[in-house]
C-alpha atoms as a PDB file:
ATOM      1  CA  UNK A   1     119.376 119.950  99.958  1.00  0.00           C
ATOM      2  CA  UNK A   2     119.433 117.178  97.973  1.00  0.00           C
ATOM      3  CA  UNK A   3     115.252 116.006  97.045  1.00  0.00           C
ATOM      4  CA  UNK A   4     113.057 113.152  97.166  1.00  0.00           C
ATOM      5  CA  UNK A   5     113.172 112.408  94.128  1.00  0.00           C
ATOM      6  CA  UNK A   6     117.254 112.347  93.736  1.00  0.00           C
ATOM      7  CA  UNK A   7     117.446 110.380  96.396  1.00  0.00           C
ATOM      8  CA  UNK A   8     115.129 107.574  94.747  1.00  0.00           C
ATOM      9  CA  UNK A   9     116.515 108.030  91.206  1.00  0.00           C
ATOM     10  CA  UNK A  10     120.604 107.283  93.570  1.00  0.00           C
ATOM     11  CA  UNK A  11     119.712 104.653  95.171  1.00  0.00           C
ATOM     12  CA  UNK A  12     117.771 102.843  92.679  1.00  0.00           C
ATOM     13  CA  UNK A  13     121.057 103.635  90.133  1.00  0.00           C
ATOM     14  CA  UNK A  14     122.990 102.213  92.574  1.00  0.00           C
ATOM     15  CA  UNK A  15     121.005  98.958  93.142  1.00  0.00           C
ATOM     16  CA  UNK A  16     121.030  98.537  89.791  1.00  0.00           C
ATOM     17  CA  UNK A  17     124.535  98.750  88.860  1.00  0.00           C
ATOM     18  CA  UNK A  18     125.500  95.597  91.915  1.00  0.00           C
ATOM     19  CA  UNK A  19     122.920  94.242  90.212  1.00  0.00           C
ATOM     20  CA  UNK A  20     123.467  94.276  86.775  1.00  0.00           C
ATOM     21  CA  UNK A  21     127.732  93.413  88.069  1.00  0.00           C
ATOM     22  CA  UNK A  22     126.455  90.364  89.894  1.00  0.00           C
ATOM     23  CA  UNK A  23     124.392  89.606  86.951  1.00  0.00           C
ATOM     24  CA  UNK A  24     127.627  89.751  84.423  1.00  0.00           C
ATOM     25  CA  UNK A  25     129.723  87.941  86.774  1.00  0.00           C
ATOM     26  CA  UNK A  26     128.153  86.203  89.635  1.00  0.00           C
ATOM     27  CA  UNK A  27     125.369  84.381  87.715  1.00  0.00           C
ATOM     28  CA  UNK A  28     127.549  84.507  84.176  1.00  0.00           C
ATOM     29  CA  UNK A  29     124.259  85.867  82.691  1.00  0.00           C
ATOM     30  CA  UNK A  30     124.389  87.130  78.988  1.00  0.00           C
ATOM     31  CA  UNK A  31     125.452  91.039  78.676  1.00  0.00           C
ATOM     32  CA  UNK A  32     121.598  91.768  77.211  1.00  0.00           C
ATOM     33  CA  UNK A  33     120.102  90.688  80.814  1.00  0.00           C
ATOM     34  CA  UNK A  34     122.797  92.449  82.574  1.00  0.00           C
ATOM     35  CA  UNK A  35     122.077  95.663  80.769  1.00  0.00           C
ATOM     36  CA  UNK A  36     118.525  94.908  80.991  1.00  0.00           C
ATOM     37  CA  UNK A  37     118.660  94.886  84.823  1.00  0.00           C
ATOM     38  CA  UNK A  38     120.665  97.958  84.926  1.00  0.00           C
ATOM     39  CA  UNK A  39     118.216  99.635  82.461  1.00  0.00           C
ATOM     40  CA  UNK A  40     114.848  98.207  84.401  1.00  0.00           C
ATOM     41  CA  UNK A  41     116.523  98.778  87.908  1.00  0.00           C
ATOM     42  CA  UNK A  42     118.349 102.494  87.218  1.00  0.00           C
ATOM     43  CA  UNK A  43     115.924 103.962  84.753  1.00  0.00           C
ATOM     44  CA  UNK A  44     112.480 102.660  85.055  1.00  0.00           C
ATOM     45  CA  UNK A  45     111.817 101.684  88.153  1.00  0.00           C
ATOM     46  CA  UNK A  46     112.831 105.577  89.967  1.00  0.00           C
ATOM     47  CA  UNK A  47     110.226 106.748  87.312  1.00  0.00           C
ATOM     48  CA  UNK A  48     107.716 103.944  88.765  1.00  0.00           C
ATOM     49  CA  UNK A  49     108.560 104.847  92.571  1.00  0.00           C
ATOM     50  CA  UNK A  50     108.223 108.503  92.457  1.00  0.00           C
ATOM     51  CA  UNK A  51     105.236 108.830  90.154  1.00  0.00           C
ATOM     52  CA  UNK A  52     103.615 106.627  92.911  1.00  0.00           C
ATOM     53  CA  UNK A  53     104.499 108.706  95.782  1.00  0.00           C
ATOM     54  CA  UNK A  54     103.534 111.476  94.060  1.00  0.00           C
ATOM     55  CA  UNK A  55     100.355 110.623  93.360  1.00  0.00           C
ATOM     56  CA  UNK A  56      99.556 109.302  97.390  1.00  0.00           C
ATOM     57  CA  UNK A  57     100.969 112.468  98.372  1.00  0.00           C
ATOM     58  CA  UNK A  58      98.196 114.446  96.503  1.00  0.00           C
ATOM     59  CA  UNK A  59      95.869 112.994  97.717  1.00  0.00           C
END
C-alpha cells in the first residue's frame, strides 16, 4: 500500500521532470531555471502539499 504522502512526493517528481525537459528544450531556457523548476516542482512543493494536508486533517 503505497501512502499519501508517496503518492504526492511521485507525482509532483514527475511534473517536475516534463517540466524542467520542456523548460531545457521547449522554451530553450538556461540549465539554472530548468534545474530550478525541477528542484521547486520535485522537492519543495511535495513538502508544501503534504504539510498542508496534514495540518487540515488534524483539525
Amino acid at each position: 500500500m503505497v501512502s499519501r504522502k508517496n503518492e504526492v512526493v511521485l507525482v509532483c517528481a514527475m511534473i517536475g521532470t516534463v517540466l524542467a525537459f520542456l523548460a531545457a528544450d521547449g522554451l530553450d531556457a538556461p540549465p539554472g531555471i530548468a534545474s530550478s523548476v525541477l528542484v521547486f516542482v520535485g522537492a519543495i512543493l511535495p513538502m508544501v502539499i503534504n504539510n498542508y494536508l496534514d495540518a487540515s486533517s488534524d483539525s
